[in-house]
Structures are given as structure tokens and as C-alpha cells.
C-alpha atoms as a PDB file:
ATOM      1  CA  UNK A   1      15.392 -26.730   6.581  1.00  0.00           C
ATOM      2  CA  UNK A   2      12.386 -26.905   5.340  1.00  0.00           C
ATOM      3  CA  UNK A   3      11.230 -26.066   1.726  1.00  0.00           C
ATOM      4  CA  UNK A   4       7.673 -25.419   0.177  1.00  0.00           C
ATOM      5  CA  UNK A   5       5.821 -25.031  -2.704  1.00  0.00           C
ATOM      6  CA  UNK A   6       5.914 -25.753  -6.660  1.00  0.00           C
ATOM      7  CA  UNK A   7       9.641 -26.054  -8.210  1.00  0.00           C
ATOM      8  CA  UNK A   8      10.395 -23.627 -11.195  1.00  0.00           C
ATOM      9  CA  UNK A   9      13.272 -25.764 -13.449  1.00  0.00           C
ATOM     10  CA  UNK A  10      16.351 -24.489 -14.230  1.00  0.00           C
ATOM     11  CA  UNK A  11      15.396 -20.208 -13.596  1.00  0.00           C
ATOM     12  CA  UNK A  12      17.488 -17.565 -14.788  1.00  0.00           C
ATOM     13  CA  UNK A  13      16.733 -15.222 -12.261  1.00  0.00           C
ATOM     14  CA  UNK A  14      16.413 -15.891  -8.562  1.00  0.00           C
ATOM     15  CA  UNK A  15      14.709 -12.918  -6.490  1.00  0.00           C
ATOM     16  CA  UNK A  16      14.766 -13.435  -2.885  1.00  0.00           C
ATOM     17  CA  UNK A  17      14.024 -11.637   0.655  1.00  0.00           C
ATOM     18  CA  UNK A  18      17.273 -10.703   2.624  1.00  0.00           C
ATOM     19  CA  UNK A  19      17.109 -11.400   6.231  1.00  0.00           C
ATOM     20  CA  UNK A  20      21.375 -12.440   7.213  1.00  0.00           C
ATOM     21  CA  UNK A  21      24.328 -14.062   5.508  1.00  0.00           C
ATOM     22  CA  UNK A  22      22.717 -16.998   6.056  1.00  0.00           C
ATOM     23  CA  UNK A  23      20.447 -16.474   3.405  1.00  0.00           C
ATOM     24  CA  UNK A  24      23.436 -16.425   1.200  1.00  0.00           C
ATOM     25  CA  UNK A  25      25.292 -19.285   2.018  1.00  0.00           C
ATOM     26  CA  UNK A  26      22.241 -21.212   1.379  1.00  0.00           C
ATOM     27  CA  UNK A  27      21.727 -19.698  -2.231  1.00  0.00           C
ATOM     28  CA  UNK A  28      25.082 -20.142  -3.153  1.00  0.00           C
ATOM     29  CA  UNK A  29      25.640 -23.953  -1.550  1.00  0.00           C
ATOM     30  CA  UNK A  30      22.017 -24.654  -3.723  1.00  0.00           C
ATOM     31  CA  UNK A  31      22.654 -22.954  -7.057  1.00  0.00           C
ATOM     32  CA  UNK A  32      26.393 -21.792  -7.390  1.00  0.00           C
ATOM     33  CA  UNK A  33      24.662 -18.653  -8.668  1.00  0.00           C
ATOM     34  CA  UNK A  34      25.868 -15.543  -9.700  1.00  0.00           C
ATOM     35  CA  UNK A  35      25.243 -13.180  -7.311  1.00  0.00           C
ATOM     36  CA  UNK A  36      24.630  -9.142  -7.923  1.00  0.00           C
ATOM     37  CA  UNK A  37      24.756  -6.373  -6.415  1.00  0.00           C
ATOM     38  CA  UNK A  38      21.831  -3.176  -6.041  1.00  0.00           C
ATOM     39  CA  UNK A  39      22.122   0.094  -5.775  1.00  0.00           C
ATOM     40  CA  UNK A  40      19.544   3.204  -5.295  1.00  0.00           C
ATOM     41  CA  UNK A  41      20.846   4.430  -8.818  1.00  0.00           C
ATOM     42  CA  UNK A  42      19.949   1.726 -10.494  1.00  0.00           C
ATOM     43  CA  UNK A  43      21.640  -1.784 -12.535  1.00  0.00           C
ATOM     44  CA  UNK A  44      23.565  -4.125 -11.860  1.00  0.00           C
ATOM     45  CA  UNK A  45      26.861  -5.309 -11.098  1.00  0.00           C
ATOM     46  CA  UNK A  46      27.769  -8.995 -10.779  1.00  0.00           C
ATOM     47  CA  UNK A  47      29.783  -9.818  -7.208  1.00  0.00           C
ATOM     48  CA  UNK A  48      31.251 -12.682  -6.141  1.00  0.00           C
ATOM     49  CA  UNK A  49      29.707 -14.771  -2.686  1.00  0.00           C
ATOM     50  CA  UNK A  50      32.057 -12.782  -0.930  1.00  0.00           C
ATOM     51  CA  UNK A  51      31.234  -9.779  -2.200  1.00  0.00           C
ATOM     52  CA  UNK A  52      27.074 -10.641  -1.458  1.00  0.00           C
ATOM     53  CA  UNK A  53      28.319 -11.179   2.037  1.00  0.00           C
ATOM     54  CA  UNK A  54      30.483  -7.770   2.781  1.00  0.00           C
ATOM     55  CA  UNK A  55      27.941  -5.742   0.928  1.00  0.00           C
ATOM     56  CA  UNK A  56      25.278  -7.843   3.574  1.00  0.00           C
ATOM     57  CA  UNK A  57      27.806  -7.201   6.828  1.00  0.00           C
ATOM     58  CA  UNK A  58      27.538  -3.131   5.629  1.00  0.00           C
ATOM     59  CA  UNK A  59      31.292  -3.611   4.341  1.00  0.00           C
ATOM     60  CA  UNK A  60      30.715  -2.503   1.282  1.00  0.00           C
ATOM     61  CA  UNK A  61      28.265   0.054   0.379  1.00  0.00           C
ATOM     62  CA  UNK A  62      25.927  -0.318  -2.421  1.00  0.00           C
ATOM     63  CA  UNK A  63      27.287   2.025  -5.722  1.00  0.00           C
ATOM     64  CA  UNK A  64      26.163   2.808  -9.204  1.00  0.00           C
ATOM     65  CA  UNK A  65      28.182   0.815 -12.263  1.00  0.00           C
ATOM     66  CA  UNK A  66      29.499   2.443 -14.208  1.00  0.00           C
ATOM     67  CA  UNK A  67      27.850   1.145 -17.378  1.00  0.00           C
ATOM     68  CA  UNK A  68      24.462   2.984 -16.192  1.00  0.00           C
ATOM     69  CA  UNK A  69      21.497   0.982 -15.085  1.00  0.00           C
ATOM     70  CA  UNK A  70      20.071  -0.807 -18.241  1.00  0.00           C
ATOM     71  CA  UNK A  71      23.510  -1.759 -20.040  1.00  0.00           C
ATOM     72  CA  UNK A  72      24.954  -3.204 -17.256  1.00  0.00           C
ATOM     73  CA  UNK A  73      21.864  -4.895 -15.724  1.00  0.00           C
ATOM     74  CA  UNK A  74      21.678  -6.374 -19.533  1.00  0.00           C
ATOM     75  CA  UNK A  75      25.286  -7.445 -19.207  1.00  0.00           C
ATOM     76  CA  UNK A  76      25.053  -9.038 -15.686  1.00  0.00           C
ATOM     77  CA  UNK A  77      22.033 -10.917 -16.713  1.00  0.00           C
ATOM     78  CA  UNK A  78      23.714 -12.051 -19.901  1.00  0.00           C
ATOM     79  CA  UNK A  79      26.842 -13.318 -17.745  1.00  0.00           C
ATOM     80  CA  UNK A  80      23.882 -15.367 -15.422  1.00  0.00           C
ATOM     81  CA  UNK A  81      22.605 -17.186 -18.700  1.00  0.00           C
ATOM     82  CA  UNK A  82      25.849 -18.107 -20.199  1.00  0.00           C
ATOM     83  CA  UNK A  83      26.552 -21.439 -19.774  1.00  0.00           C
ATOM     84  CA  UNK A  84      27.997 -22.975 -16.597  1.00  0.00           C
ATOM     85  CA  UNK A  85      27.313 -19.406 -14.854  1.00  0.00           C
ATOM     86  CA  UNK A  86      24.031 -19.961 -12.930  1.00  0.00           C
ATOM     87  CA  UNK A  87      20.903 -18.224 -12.199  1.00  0.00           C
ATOM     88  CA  UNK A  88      21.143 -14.560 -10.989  1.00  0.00           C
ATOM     89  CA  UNK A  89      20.125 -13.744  -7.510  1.00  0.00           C
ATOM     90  CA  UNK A  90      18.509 -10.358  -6.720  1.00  0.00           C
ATOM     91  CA  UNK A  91      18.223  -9.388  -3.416  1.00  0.00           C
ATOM     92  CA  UNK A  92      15.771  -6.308  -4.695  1.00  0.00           C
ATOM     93  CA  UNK A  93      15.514  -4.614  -1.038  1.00  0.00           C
ATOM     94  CA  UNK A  94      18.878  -3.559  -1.102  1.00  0.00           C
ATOM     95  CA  UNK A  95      19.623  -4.753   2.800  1.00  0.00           C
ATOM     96  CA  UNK A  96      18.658  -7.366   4.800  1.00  0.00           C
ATOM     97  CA  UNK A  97      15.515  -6.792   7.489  1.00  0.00           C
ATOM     98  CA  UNK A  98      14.460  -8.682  11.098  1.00  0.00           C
ATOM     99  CA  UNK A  99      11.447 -10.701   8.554  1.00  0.00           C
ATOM    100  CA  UNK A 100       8.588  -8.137   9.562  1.00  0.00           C
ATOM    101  CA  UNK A 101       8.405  -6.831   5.896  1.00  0.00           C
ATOM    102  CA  UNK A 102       9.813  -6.717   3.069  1.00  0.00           C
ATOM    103  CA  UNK A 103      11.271  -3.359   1.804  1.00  0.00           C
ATOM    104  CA  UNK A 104      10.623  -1.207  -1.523  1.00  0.00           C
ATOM    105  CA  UNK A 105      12.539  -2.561  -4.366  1.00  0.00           C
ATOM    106  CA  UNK A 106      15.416  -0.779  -4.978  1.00  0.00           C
ATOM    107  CA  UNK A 107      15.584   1.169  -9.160  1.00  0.00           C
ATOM    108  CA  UNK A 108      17.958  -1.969  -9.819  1.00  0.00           C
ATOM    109  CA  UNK A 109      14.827  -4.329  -9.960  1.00  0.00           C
ATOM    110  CA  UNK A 110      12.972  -1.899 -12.168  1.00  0.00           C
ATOM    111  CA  UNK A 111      16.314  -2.309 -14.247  1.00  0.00           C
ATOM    112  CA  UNK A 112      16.064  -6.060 -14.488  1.00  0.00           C
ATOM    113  CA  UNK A 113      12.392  -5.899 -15.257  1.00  0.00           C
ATOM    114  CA  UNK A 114      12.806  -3.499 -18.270  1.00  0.00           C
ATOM    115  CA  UNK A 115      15.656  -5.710 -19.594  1.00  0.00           C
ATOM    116  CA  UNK A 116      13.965  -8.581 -19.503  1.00  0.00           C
ATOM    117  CA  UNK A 117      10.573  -6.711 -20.924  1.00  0.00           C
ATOM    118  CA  UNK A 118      12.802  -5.770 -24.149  1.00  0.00           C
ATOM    119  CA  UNK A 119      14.190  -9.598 -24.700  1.00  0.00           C
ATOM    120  CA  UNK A 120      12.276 -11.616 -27.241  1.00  0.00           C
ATOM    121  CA  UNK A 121       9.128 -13.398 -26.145  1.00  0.00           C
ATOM    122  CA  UNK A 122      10.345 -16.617 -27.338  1.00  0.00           C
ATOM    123  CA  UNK A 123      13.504 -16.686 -25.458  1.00  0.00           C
ATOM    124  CA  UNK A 124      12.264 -14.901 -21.958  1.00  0.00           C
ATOM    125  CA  UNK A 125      13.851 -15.268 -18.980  1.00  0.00           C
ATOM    126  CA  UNK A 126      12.494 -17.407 -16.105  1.00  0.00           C
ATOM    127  CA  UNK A 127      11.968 -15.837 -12.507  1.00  0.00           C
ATOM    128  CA  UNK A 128      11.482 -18.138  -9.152  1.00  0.00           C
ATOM    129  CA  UNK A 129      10.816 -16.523  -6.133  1.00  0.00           C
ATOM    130  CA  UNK A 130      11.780 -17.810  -2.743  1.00  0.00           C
ATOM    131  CA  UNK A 131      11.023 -16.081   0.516  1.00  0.00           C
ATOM    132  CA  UNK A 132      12.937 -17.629   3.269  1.00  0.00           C
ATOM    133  CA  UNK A 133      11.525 -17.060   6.803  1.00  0.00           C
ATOM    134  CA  UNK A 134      12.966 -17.845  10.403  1.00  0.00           C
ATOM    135  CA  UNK A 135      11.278 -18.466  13.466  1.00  0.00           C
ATOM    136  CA  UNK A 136      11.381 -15.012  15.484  1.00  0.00           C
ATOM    137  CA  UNK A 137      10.727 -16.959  19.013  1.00  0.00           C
ATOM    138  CA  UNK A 138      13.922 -18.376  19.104  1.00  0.00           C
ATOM    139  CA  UNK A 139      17.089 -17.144  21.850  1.00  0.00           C
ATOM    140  CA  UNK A 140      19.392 -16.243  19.068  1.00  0.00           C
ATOM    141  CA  UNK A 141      17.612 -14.612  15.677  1.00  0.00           C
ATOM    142  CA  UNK A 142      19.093 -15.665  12.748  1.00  0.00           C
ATOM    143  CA  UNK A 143      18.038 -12.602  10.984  1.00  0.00           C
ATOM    144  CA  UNK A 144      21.192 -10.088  11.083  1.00  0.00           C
ATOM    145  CA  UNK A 145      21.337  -6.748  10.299  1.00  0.00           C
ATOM    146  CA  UNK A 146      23.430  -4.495  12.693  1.00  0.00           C
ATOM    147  CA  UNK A 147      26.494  -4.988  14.562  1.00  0.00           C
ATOM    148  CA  UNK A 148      29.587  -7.670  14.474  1.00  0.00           C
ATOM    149  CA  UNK A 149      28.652 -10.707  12.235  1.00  0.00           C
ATOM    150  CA  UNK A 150      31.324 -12.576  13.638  1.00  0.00           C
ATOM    151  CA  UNK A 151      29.764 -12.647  17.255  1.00  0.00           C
ATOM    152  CA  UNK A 152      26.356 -12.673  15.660  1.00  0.00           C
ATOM    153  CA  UNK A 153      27.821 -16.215  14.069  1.00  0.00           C
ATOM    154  CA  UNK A 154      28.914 -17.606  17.400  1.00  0.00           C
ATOM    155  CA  UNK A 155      25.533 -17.412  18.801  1.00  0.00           C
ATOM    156  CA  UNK A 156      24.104 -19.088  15.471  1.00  0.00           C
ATOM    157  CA  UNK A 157      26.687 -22.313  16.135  1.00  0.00           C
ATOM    158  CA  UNK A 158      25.705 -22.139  20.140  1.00  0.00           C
ATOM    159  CA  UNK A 159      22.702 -23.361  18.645  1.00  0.00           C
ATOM    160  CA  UNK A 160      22.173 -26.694  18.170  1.00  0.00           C
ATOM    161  CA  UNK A 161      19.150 -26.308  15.189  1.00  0.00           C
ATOM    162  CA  UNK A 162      18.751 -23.006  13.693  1.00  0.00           C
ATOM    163  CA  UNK A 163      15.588 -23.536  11.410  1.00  0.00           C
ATOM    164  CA  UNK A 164      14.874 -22.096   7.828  1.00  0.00           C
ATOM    165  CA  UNK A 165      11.941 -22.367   5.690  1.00  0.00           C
ATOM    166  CA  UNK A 166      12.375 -21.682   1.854  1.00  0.00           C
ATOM    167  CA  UNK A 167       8.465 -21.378   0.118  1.00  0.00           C
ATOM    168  CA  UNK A 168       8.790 -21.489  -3.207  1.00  0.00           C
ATOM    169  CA  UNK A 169       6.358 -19.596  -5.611  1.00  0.00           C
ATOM    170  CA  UNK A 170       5.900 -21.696  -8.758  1.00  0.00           C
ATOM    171  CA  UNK A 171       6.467 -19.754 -12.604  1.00  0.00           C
ATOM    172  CA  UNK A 172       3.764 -16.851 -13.486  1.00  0.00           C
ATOM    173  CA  UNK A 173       5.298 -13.424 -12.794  1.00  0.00           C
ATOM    174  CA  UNK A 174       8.069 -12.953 -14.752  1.00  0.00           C
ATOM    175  CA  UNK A 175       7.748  -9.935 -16.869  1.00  0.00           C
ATOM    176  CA  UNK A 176       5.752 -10.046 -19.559  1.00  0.00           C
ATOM    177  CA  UNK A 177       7.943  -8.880 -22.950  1.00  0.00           C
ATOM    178  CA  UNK A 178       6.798  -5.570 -24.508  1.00  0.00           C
ATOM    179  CA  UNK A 179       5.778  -7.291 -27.989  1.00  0.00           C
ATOM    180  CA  UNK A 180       3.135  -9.072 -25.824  1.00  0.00           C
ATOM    181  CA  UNK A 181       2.077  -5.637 -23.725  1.00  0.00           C
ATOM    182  CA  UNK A 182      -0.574  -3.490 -25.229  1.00  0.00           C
ATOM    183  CA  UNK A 183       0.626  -0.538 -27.045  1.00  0.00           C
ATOM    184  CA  UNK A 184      -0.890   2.761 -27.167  1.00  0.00           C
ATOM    185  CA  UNK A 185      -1.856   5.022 -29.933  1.00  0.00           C
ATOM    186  CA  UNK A 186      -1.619   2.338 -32.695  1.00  0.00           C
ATOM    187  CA  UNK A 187       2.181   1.982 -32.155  1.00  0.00           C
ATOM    188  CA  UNK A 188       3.737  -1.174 -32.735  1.00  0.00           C
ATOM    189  CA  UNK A 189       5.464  -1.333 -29.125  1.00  0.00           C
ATOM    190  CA  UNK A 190       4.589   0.439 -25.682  1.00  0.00           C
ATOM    191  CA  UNK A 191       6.462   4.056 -25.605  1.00  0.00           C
ATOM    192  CA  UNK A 192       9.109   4.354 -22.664  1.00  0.00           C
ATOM    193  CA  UNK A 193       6.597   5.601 -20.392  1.00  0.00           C
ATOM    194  CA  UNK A 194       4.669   2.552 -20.909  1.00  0.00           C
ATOM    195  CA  UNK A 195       7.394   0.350 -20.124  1.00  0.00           C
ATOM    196  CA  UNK A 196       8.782   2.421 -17.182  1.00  0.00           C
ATOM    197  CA  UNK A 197       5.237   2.150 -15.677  1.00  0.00           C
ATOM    198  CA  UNK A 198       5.219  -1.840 -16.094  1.00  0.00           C
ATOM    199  CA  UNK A 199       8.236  -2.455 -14.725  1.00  0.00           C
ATOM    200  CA  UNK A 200       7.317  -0.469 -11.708  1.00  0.00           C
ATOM    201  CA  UNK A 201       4.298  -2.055 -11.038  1.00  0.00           C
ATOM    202  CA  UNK A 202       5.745  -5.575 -11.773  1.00  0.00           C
ATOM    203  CA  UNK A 203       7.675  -4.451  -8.451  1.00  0.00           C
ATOM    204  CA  UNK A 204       5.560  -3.390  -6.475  1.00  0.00           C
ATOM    205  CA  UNK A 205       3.908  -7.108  -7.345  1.00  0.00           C
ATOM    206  CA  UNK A 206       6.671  -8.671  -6.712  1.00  0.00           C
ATOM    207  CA  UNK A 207       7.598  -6.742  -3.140  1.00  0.00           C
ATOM    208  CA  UNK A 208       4.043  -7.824  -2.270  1.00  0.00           C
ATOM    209  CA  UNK A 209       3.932 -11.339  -3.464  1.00  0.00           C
ATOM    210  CA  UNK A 210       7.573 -11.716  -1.599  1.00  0.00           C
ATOM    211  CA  UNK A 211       5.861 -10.412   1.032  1.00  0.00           C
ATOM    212  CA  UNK A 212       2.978 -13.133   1.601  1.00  0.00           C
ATOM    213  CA  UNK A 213       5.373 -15.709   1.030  1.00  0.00           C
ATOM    214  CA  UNK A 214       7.301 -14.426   3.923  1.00  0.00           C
ATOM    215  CA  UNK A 215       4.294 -15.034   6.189  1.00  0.00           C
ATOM    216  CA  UNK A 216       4.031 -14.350  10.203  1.00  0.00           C
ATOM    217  CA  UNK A 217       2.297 -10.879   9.824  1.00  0.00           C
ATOM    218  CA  UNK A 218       5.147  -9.527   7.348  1.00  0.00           C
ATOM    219  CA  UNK A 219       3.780  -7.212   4.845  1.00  0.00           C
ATOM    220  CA  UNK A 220       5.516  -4.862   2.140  1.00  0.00           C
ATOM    221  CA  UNK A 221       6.852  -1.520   3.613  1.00  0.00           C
ATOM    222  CA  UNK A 222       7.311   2.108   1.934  1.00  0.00           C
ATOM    223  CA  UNK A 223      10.986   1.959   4.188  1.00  0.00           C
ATOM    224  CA  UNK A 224      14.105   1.413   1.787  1.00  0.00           C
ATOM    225  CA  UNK A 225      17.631   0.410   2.250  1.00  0.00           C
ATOM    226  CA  UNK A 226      18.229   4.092   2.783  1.00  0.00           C
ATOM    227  CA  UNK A 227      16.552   3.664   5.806  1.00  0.00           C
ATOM    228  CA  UNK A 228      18.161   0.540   6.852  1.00  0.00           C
ATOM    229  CA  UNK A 229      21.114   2.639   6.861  1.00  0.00           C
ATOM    230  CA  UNK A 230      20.227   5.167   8.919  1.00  0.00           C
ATOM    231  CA  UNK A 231      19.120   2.527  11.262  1.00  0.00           C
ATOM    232  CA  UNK A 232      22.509   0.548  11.641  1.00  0.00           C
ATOM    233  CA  UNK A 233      24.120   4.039  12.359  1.00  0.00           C
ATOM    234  CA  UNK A 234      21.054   5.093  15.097  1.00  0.00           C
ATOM    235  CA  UNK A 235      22.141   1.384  16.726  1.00  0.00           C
ATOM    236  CA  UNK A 236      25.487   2.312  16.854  1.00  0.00           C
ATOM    237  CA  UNK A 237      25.429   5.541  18.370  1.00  0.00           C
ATOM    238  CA  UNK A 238      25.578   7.799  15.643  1.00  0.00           C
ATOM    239  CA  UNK A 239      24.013  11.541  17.283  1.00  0.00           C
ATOM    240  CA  UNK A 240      23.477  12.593  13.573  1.00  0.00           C
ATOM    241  CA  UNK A 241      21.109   9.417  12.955  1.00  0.00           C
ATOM    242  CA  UNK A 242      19.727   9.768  16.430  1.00  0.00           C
ATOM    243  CA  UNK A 243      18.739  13.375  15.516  1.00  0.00           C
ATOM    244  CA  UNK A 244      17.386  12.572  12.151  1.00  0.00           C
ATOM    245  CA  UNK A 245      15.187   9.434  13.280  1.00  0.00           C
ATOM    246  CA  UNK A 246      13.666  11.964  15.733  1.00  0.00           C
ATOM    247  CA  UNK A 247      12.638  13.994  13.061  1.00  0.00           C
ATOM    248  CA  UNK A 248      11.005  10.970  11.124  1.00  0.00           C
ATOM    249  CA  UNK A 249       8.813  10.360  13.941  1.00  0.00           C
END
């Protein structure tokens, strides 16, 4: 394994691109982090490193919490601070990819970015990004994201090297706190539409920056983890996907 680029001390939040289980063995062998887990509705729920790994095998299927999007994104980052509890790591895209590009952001990393926006300048939370990347020339891919992980596993120990490569982005885009964000109309914070609209472009950064990092032609995609659903269910014979994909095109 090879790893590159500046080292962020002691983050808060981790936010990584999802390619196969792999990815979260490593994470949770490096930090002992708290893992969480996304959902199209939006927030955050914290899961344990077997829970990142079902909800990455298609297991278990991404849901809203119940607390609604801000409260319990606030809580779950909260629980990632406390002491002895370890940096949070966001897998924003939702679902892992083959490393061609990295996915839109699902409304849980617009969550995180608000919450962190509201938190006092002076005691902001730190964000490292990592994009991991494997070599796509290679018998077995390490990237996994249809069919039986088990046998997908045996082929990964048939190897006898399966190379990673972690590049590390040093600090400089965490999001910036609304008391240091211009406000409009003379009004002593940004409205909610202000914030809203940060947040959302402070993803669509991110998703791009993730992106570069990633390297070997990947590039930030309008597809979502929607999409990587219908995909798994096209691979597996589903007629409904089948028909639906054709309609896509």
C-alpha cells in the first residue's frame, strides 16, 4: 500500500471514495473510526464496521433516521468527537463504484456540511480527504460492487499482492462556519438559503476534488447511488431494471 500526500493531524471527519469492503477494512484497521451510514433523505446514522460492510455488500439498504437529517447528523458527529470515539468516515456517494468516477454526494453530505457550517469558528471541525485508487489492469479487481462478496474475496486472497494507493489531500476545505460567510442584506448571519446553497456547492467541491485525487481518467458523475442500484439489479437479471436501463439510454 502505498500512501501520498500532506497528513491532516488528528481529523474529525474522514470523507472518502467507496470502491469495495476493502476500503473499509483499511479505514477501520487505521483509525478505529466511527463509521456512518447515508441515505438519499438525508443525516446520519452511526453503524458499526459491520454494519459499513453489509450496507457495502447491498445487505442493508440505505434508510432515513429517524431524528431527521440535521439533528441526527449533529448527534453522529458529536458521538465521532467524543473522546476515545474516532474520526467519522463519510462515504458521501452512497455505494461503492469500479474507480471511473466518483458519484453525486448523497443530501447526507449536505447534512454534515450545514452542521459543521453552524458550529463555532473557533472550535471547527477538521476534514481529510483520502481517495483510494486500485490498479484496473489487474486479473482480479479489487473494486466490488455486484454479486457474492464472499467469492469476490477468494479471488482477492488468490492474489498474491493486491495494491492500494491512499493520496491524501492536506487541510483547506472544510466548511467554512457561517459567522465567517458573508451575509446578505445587512443581517448578522447568512439566511437558510444562503447556507443551503454553501453546503451544496462545498459538495459539489468536494465530489470534484475526490475526484482528481482518484486519478486514471476518473472524473465526478451526475449518476447516484440510486443508480448503482438499479445497476446491481440489471446484473442480476432483474427484467424490471433491464427495461428501465433501456429507457435511460
Amino acid at each position: 500500500m502505498a500512501t501520498r500526500g500532506g497528513s491532516t493531524p488528528h481529523p474529525d471527519i474522514i470523507i472518502v471514495n467507496q470502491q469495495s469492503y476493502v476500503d473499509i477494512l483499511f479505514l477501520a484497521t487505521k483509525y478505529t473510526p466511527t463509521f456512518a451510514r447515508v441515505s438519499q433523505e438525508g443525516g446520519l446514522t452511526r453503524v458499526s464496521t459491520l454494519g459499513a460492510l453489509l450496507q457495502c455488500f447491498g445487505l442493508v439498504q440505505p434508510h432515513a433516521p429517524a431524528a431527521g437529517g440535521e439533528e441526527s447528523t449533529l448527534h453522529t458527529l458529536q458521538w465521532a468527537r467524543s473522546f476515545m470515539a474516532g474520526p467519522l468516515v463519510l462515504f458521501p456517494e452512497g455505494a461503492p463504484t469500479n474507480g471511473r468516477g466518483v458519484l453525486a454526494f448523497t443530501p447526507s453530505a449536505t447534512d454534515l456540511a450545514k452542521v459543521v457550517m453552524r458550529g463555532a469558528a473557533d472550535n471547527c471541525a477538521v476534514t481529510k480527504l483520502l481517495g483510494i485508487l486500485y490498479p484496473h489492469n489487474s486479473d482480479v479487481q479489487v473494486s466490488y460492487i455486484s454479486g457474492s462478496p464472499w467469492t469476490h474475496a477468494l479471488h482477492l486472497m488468490g492474489n498474491l499482492v493486491n495494491d492500494m494507493t491512499v493520496v491524501e489531500l492536506a487541510a483547506g476545505l472544510d466548511p467554512q462556519p457561517l459567522d465567517l460567510l458573508p451575509a446578505a442584506d445587512g443581517n448578522a448571519l447568512p439566511s437558510e438559503a444562503d447556507t443551503e446553497k454553501a453546503a451544496a456547492e462545498w459538495s459539489a467541491l468536494v465530489q470534484n476534488t475526490l475526484a482528481s485525487l482518484v486519478r486514471g481518467g476518473c472524473r465526478a458523475v451526475p449518476l447516484t447511488a440510486a443508480d448503482h442500484v438499479l445497476f446491481v439489479k440489471f446484473a442480476a437479471g432483474d427484467k424490471s431494471a433491464q427495461r428501465r436501463k433501456r429507457k435511460v439510454q
